[in-house]
Protein backbone atom coordinates (compact mmCIF):
# COMPACT_ATOMS: atom_id res chain seq x y z
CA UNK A 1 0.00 0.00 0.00
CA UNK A 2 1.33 3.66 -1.15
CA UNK A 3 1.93 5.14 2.47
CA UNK A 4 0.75 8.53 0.84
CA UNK A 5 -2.23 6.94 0.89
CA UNK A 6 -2.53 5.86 4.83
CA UNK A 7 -5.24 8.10 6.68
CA UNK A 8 -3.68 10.12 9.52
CA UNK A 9 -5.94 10.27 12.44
CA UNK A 10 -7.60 13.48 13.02
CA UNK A 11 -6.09 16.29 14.89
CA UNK A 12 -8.62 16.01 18.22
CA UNK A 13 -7.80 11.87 18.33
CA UNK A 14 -4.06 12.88 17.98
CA UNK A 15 -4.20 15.44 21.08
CA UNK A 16 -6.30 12.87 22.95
CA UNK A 17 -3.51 10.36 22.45
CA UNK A 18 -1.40 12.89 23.41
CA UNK A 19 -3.04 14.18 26.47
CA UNK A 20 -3.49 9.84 27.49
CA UNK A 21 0.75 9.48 27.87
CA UNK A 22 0.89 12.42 29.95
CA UNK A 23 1.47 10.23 33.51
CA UNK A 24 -0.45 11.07 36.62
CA UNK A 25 2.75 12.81 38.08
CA UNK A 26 2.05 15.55 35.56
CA UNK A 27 -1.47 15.46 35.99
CA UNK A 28 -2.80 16.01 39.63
CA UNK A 29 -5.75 14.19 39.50
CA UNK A 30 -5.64 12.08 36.35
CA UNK A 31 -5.67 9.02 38.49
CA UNK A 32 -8.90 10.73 40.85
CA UNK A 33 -11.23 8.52 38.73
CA UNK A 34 -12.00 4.29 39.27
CA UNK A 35 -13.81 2.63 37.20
CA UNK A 36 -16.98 2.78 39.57
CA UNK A 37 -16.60 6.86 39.46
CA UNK A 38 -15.21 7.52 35.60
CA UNK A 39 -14.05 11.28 34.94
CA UNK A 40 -17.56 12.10 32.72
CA UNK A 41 -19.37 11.26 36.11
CA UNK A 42 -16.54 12.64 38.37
CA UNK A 43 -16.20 15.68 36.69
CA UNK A 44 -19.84 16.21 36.40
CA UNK A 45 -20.48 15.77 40.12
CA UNK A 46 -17.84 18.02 40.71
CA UNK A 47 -19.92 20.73 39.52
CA UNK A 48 -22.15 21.33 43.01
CA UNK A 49 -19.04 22.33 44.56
CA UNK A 50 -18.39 24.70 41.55
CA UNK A 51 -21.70 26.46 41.89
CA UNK A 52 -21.26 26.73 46.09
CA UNK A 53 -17.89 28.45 45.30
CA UNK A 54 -19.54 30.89 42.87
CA UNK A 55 -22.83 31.58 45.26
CA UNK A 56 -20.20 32.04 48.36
CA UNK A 57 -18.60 34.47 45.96
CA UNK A 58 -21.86 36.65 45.49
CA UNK A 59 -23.05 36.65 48.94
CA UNK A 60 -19.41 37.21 50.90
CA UNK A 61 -17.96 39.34 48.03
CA UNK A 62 -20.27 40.87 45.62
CA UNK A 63 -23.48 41.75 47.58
CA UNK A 64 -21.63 42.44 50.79
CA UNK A 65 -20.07 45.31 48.61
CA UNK A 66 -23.19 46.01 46.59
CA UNK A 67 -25.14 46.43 49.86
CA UNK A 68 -22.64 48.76 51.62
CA UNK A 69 -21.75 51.12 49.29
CA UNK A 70 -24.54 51.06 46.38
CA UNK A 71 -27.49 50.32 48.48
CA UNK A 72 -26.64 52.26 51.61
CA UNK A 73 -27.73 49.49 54.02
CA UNK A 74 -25.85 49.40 57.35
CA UNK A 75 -22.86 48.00 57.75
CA UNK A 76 -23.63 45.87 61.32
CA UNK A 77 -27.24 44.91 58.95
CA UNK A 78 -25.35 43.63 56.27
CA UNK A 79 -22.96 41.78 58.76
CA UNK A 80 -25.72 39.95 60.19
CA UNK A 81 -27.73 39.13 57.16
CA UNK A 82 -24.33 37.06 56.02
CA UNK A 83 -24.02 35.92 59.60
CA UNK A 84 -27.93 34.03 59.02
CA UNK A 85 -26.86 31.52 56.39
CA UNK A 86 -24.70 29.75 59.73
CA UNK A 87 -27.65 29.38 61.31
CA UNK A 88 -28.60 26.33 59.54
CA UNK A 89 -24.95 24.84 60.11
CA UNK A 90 -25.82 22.41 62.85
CA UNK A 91 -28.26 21.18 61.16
CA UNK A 92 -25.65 19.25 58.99
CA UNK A 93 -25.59 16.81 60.80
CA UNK A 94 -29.16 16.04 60.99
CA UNK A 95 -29.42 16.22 56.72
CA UNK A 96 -26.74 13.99 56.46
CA UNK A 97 -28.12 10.96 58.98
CA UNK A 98 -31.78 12.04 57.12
CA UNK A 99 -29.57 10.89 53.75
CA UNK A 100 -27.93 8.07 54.94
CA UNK A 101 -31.28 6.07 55.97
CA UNK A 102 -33.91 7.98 53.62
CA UNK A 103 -35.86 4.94 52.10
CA UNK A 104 -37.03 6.38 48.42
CA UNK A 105 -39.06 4.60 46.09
CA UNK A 106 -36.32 4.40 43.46
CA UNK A 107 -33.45 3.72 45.59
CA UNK A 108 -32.04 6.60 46.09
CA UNK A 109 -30.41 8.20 49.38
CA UNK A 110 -28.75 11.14 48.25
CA UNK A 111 -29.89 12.86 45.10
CA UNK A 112 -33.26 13.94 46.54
CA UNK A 113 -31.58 15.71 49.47
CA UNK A 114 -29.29 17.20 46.62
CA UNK A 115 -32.10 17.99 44.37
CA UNK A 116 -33.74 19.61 47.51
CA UNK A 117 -30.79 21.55 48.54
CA UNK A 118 -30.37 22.87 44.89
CA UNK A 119 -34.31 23.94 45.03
CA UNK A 120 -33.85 25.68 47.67
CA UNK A 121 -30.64 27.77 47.36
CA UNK A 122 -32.67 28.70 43.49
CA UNK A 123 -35.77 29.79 45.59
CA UNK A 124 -33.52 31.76 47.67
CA UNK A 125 -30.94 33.47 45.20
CA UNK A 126 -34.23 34.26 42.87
CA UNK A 127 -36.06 36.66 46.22
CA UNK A 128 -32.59 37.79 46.69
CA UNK A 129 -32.43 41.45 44.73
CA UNK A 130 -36.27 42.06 45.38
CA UNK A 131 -35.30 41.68 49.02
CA UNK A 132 -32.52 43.57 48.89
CA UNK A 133 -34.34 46.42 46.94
CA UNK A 134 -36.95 46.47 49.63
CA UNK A 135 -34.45 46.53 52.50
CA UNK A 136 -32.84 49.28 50.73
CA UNK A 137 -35.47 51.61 50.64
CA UNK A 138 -35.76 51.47 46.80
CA UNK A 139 -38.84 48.75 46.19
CA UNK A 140 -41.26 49.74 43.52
CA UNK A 141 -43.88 49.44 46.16
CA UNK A 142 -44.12 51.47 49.42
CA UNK A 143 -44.42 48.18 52.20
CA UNK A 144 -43.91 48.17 56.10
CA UNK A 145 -40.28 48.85 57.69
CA UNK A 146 -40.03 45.23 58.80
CA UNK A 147 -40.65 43.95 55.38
CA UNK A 148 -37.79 44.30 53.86
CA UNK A 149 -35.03 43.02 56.71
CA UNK A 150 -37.57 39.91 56.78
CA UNK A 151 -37.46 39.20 53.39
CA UNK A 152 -33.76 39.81 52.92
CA UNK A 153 -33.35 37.35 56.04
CA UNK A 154 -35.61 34.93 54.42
CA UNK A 155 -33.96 34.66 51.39
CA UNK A 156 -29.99 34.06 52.98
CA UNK A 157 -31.59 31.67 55.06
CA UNK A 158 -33.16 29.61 52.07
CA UNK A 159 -29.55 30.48 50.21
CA UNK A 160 -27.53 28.87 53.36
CA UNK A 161 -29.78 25.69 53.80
CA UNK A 162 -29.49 25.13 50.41
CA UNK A 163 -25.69 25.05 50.27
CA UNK A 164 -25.57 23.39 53.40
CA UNK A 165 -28.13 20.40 52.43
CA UNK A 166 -26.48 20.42 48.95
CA UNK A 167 -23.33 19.99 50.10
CA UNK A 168 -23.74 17.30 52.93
CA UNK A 169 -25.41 15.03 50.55
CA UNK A 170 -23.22 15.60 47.83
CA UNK A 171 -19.88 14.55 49.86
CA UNK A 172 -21.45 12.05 51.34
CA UNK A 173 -22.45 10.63 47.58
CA UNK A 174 -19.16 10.91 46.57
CA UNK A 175 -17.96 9.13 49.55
CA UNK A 176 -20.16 6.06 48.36
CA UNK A 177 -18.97 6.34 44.69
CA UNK A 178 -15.54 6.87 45.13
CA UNK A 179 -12.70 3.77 46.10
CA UNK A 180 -10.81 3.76 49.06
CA UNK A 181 -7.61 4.30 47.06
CA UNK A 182 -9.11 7.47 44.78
CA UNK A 183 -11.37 9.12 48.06
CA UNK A 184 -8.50 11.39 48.84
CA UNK A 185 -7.77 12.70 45.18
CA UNK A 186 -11.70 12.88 44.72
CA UNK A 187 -11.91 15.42 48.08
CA UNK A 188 -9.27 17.50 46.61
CA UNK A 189 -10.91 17.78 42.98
CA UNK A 190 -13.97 19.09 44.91
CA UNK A 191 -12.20 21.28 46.99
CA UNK A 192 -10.60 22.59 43.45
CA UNK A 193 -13.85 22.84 42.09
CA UNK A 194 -14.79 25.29 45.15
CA UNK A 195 -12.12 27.33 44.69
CA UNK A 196 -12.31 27.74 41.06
CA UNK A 197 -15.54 28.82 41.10
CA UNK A 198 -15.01 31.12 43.85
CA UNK A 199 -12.62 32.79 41.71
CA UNK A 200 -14.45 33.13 38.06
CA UNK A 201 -17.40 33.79 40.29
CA UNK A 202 -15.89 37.31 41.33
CA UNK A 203 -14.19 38.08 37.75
CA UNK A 204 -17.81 37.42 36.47
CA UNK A 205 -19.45 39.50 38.90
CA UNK A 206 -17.16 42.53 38.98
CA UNK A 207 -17.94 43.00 35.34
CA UNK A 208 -21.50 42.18 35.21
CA UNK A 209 -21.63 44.87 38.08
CA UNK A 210 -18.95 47.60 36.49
CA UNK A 211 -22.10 49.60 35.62
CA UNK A 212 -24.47 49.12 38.59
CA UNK A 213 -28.10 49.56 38.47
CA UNK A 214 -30.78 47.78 40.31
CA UNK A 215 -32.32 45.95 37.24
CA UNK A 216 -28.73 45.13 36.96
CA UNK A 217 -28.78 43.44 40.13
CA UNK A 218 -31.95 41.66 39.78
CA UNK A 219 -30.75 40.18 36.58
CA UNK A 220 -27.01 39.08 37.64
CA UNK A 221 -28.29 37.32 41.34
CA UNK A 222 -31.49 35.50 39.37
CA UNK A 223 -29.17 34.79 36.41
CA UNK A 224 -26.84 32.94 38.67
CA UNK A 225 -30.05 31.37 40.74
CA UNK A 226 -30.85 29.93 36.88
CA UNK A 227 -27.23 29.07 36.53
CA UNK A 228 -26.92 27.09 40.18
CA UNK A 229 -30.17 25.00 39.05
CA UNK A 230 -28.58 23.93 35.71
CA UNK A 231 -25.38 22.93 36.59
CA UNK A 232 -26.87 21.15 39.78
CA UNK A 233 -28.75 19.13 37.33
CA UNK A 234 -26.06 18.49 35.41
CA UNK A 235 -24.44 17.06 38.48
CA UNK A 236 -27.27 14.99 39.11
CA UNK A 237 -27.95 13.47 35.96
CA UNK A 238 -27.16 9.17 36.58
CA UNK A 239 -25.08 10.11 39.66
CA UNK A 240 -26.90 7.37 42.08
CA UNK A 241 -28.38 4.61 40.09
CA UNK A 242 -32.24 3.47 41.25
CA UNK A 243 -31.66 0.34 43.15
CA UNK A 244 -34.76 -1.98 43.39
CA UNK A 245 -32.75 -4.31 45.81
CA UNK A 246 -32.61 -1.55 48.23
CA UNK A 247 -36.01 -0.71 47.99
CA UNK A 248 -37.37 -4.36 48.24
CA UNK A 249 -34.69 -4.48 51.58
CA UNK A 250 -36.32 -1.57 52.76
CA UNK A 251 -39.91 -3.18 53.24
CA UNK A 252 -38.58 -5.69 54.94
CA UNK A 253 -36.01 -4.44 57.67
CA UNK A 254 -36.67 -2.58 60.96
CA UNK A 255 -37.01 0.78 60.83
CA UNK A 256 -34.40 2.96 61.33
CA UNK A 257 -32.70 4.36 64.27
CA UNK A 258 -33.68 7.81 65.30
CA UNK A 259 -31.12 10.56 65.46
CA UNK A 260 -30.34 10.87 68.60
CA UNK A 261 -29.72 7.12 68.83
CA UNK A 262 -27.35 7.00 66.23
CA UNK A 263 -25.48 10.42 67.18
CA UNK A 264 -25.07 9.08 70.77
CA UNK A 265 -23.17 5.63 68.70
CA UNK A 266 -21.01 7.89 66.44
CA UNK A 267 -19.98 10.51 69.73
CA UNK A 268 -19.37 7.94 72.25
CA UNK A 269 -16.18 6.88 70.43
CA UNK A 270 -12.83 7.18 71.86
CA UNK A 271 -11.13 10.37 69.73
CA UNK A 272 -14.84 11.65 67.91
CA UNK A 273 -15.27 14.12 70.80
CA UNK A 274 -11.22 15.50 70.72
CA UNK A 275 -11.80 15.14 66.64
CA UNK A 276 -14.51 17.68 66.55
CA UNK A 277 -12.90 19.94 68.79
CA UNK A 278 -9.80 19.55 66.25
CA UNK A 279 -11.71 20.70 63.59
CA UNK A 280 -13.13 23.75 65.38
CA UNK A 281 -9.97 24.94 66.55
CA UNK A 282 -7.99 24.74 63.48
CA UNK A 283 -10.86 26.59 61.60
CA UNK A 284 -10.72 29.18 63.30
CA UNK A 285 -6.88 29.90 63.50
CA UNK A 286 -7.00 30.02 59.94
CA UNK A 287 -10.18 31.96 59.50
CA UNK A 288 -9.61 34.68 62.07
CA UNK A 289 -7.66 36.78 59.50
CA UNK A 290 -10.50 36.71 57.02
CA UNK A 291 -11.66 40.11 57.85
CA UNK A 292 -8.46 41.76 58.78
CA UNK A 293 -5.58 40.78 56.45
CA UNK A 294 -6.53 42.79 53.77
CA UNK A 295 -7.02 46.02 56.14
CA UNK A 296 -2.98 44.71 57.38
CA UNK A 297 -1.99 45.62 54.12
CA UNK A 298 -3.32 48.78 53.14
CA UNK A 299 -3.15 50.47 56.66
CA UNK A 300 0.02 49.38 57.82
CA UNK A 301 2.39 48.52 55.07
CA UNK A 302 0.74 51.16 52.85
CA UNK A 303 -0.15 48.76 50.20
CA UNK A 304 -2.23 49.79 47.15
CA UNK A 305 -5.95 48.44 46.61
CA UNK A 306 -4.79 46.85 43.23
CA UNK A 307 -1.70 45.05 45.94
CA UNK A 308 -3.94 43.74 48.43
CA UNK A 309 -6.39 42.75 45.70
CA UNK A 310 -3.89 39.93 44.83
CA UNK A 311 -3.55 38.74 48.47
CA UNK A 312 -6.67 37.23 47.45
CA UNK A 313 -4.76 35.08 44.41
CA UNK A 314 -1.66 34.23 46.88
CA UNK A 315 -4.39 32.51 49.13
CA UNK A 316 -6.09 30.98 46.46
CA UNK A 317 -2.58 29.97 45.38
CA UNK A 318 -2.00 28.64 48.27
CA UNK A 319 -4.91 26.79 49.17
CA UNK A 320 -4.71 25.10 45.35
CA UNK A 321 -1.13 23.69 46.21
CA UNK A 322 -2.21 22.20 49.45
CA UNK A 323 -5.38 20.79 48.15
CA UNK A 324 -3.15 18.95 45.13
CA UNK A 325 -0.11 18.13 47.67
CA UNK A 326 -3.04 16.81 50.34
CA UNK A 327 -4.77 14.18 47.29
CA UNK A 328 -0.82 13.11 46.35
CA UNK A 329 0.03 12.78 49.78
CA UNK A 330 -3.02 11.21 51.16
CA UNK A 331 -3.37 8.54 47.87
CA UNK A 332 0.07 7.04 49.52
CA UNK A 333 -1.32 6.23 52.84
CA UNK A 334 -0.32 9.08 54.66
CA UNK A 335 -2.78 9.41 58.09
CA UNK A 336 -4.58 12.32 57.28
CA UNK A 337 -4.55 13.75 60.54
CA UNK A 338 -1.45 13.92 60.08
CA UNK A 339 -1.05 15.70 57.38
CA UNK A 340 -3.51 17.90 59.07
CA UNK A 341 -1.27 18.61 61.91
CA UNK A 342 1.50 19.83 59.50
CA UNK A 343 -1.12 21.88 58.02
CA UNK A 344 -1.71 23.97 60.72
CA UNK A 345 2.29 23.64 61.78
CA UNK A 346 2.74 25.62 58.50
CA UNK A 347 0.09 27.93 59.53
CA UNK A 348 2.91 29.35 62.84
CA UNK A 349 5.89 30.60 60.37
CA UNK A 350 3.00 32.22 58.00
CA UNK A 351 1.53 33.99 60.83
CA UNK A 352 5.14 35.04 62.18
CA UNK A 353 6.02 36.51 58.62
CA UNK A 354 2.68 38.37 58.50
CA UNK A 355 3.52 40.04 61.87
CA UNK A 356 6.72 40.63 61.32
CA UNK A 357 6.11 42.64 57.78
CA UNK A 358 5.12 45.38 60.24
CA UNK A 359 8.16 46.30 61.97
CA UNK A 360 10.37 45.21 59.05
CA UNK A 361 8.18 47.01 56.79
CA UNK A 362 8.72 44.73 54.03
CA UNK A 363 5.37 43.80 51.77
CA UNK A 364 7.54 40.75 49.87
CA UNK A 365 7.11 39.10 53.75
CA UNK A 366 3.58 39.95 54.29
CA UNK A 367 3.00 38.02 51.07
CA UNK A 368 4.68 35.38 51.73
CA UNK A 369 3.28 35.04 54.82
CA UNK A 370 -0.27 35.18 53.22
CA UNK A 371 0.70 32.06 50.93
CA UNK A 372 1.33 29.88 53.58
CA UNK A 373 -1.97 30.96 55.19
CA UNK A 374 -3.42 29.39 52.34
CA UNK A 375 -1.50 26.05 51.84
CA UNK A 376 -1.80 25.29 55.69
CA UNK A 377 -5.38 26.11 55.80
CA UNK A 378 -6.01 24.08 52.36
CA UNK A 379 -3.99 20.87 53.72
CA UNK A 380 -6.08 20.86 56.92
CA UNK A 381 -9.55 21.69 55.80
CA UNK A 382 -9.07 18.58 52.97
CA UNK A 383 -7.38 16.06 55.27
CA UNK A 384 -9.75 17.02 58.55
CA UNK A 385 -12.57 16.06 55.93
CA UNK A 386 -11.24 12.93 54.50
CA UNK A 387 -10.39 12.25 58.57
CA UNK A 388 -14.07 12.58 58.75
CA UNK A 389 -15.07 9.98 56.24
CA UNK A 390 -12.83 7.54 57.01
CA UNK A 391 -14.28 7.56 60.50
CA UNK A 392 -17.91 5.70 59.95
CA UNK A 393 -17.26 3.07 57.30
CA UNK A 394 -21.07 1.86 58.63
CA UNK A 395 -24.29 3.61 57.06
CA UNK A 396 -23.93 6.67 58.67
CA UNK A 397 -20.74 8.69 56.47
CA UNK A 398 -23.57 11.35 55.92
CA UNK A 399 -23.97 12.27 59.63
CA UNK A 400 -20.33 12.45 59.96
CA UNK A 401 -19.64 14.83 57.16
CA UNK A 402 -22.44 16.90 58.55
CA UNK A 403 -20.74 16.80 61.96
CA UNK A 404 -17.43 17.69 60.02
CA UNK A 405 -19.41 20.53 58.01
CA UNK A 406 -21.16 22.13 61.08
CA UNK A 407 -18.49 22.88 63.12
CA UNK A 408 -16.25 23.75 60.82
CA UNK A 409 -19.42 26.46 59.02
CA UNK A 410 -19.55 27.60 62.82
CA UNK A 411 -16.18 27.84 63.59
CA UNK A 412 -15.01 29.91 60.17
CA UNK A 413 -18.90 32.34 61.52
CA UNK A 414 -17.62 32.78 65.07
CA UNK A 415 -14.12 33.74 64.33
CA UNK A 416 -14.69 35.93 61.48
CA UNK A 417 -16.72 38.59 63.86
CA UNK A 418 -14.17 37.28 66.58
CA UNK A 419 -11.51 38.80 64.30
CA UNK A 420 -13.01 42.08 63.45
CA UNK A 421 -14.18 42.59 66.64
CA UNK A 422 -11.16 41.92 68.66
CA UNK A 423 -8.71 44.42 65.89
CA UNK A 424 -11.48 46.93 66.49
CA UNK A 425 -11.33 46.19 70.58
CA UNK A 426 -7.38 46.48 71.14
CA UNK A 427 -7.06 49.28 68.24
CA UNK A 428 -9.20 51.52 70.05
CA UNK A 429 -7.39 50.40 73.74
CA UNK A 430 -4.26 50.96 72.36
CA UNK A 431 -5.38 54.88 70.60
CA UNK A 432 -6.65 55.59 73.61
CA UNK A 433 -3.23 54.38 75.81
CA UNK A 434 -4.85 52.29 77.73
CA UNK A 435 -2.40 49.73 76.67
CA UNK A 436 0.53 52.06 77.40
CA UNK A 437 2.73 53.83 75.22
CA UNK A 438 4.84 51.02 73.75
CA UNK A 439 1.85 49.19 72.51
CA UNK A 440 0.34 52.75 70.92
CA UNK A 441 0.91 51.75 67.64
CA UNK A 442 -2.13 51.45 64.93
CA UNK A 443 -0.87 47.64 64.26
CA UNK A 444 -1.39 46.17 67.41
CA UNK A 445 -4.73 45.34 67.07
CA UNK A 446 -4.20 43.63 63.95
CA UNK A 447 -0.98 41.83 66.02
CA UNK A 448 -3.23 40.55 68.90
CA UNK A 449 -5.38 38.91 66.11
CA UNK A 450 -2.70 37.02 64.27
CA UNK A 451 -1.16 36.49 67.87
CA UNK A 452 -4.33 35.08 69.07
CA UNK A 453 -4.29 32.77 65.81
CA UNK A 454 -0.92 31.34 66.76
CA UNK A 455 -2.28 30.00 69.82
CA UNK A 456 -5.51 28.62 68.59
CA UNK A 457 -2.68 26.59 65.98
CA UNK A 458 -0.75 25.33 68.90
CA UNK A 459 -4.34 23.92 71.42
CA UNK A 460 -5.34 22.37 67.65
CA UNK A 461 -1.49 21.16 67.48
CA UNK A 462 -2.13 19.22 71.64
CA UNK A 463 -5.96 18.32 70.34
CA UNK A 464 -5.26 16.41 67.31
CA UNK A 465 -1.66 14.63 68.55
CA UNK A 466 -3.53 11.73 70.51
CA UNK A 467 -5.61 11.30 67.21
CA UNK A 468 -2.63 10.68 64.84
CA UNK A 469 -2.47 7.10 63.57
CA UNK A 470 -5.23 6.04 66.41
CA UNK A 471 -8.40 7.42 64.88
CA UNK A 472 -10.74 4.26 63.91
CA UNK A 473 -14.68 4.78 64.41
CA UNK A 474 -17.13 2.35 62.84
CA UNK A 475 -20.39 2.65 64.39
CA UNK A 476 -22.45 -0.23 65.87
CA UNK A 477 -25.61 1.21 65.39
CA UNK A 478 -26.48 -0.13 61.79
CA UNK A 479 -26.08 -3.76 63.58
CA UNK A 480 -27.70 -3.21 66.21
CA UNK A 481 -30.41 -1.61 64.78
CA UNK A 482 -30.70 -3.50 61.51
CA UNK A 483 -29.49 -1.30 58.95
CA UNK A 484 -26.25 -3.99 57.82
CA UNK A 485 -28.90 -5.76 55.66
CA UNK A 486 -29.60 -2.86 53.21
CA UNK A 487 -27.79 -3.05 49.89
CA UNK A 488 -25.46 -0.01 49.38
């Protein structure tokens, strides 16, 4: 045969062949998928975590801006209406049992709480702008003064107990999908998924909202409300297949344990108690600087709003490399507590460069210091929540991922106003001279915080010791109370 006559594949079959040699070292998570959880389906589950990280976007970043400054609402208003979605937090834990024993009549245990979760955070993102408009003073219709902070309340409510139900069933479905050996490069995908859509989230956002209007307003938050519910059902579609032998099973075994009855089986373990506390702690050294860091940069080391802008990216940056180092790591049999701990023992020389930018006045160490923020707080929020799947291997991963989920949502709520209220406390002490003249200095507020951080790193450092290597929970209450016997 005349080789000038032998078909070349095409160019797209060429790159795929290409793209196929590439080895997993090259690739972070080429090797996340099994052959129970391919990459269409992995990729395409993915997706709930990439809508959470653009709605988180719009409520922390965009409206909390848009409300201030545009909208004239009050500041301590505004504070609190962000403060409502945490509300629903504990209730994680609740959703995810309710998902772990739901009974539906196609099988399913997760995707309705999903599909709920999704309905709801639409209901609540498409209220959203009328709310706001009303609380604002600027509704089409004159209506009561209590209207409007009712509605607005309503609607971040709806918006937080959809992410939170959304979210606890979704982790807990990919916890039942995903092998043992691919579970820690899965958690890491997601938690990439999160961040990237945190991040095109606010590039979106800033330019839909470069020309501000309140019709523009209305039509960015319901536009993304419409966006959330399509992806979400993308993310859905064939996720958890109907199983008719867990329905039949279902008719047939004892009913379920309540939830008190099962929480009492998963809390009574030796370490779940200290575990918890773990979690809480380490949250909230690394979220304490939420509210302040940027405010660091511009009032003390005199940095631009375009420079402290990018402390934003460094985190980010940050974050990304521990979530990828975490699923490499963790894949190899590292304990991920452990890895936790050195998460939050990278979190001590970031804080020390932070507070020493100050007195050195040098921004190249205040950056720095920022980036390590992120990779210790991204290696211990992933391995804390791959700690917390790993510890009920029973029926019941839901309830601990909602455990996991609502102390960590109250943690990150209770030290972000801890932060800004403690810089506001000691700044104000220290103008003052109550705290003397050597400590009359405009950064020792912000000092105290990252100070206080440092310590809150070293009690998480003594909690989660014990738990290294020693952390085992599997939960007797599906044998006791029947629940062994149901397929999947």
């Amino acid at each position: 045969m005349n080789r000038s006559t032998v078909r070349k594949p095409p160019m797209a079959q060429r790159v795929i062949q290409a793209w196929s040699q590439l080895g997993p070292q090259y690739l972070p998570f080429a090797d996340a998928a099994s052959a129970d959880l391919p990459w269409s389906r992995l990729l395409r589950l993915s997706l709930f975590k990439l809508t959470m990280g653009m709605t988180t976007a719009l409520m922390v970043g965009t409206l909390n801006r848009v409300m201030i400054f545009e909208l004239g609402v009050a500041a301590w208003l505004v504070a609190l209406m962000l403060a409502l979605p945490m509300l629903v937090a504990p209730f994680r834990a609740i959703t995810g049992f309710q998902s772990d024993v739901h009974r539906s009549a196609f099988g399913w245990r997760r995707v309705p709480f999903m599909w709920a979760g999704t309905l709801t955070q639409f209901f609540g993102l498409a209220v959203m702008p009328f709310a706001l408009l009303v609380l604002s003073g600027q509704g089409a219709v004159p209506v009561p003064a209590w209207v409007g902070p009712a509605a607005a309340a309503m609607a971040f409510l709806m918006v937080g107990a959809g992410l939170q139900t959304s979210q606890t069933a979704g982790l807990a479905l990919a916890t039942d999908q995903a092998s043992e050996q691919t579970r820690p490069r899965v958690v890491a995908l997601m938690y990439v998924m999160l961040l990237l859509g945190a991040v095109l989230g606010s590039a979106i956002y800033s330019l839909l909202l470069a020309d501000f209007s309140p019709q523009r307003l209305v039509q960015v938050v319901q536009g993304t409300a419409l966006v959330v519910l399509l992806l979400n059902c993308v993310a859905l579609w064939k996720q958890e297949p109907r199983n008719r032998e867990r329905v039949l099973a279902a008719r047939t075994a004892p009913p379920p344990p309540r939830f008190r009855q099962a929480w009492q089986g998963f809390i009574s373990h030796r370490g779940a108690r200290r575990f918890l506390w773990a979690t809480g702690l380490g949250t909230m050294a690394f979220a304490m600087q939420d509210v302040v860091l940027e405010p660091y940069g511009g009032e003390i080391l005199h940095l631009s709003v375009a420079d402290t802008s990018l402390l934003t990216a460094l985190l980010s940056s940050g974050a990304l490399i521990g979530f990828v180092v975490s699923g490499k790591s963790l894949a190899r049999g590292i304990d991920p507590l452990r890895l936790a701990a050195y998460g939050a023992l990278m979190g001590l020389p970031a804080f020390s460069c932070v507070i020493f930018a100050a007195p050195m006045q040098a921004p190249w160490l205040f950056r720095v210091g920022a980036f390590g923020i992120g990779l210790g707080g991204g290696l211990f929020a992933v391995c804390t929540l791959l700690a917390a799947m790993r510890m009920e291997q029973g029926r019941f991963v839901g309830m601990a991922l909602g455990a996991w989920g609502a102390v960590q949502a109250l943690a990150m709520g209770l030290a972000t106003f801890a932060g800004g209220a403690l810089r506001d406390g000691v700044s104000a002490l220290a103008t003052q001279g109550a705290l003397g003249t050597a400590l009359a200095d405009p950064a020792t507020g912000y000092s105290v915080v990252y100070h206080v951080e440092m310590l809150l790193l070293f009690v998480t450092l003594a909690a989660i010791g014990p738990l290294v290597g020693r952390l085992k929970v599997t939960s007797p209450v599906p044998q006791r109370f029947g629940l062994a016997e149901l397929p999947g």
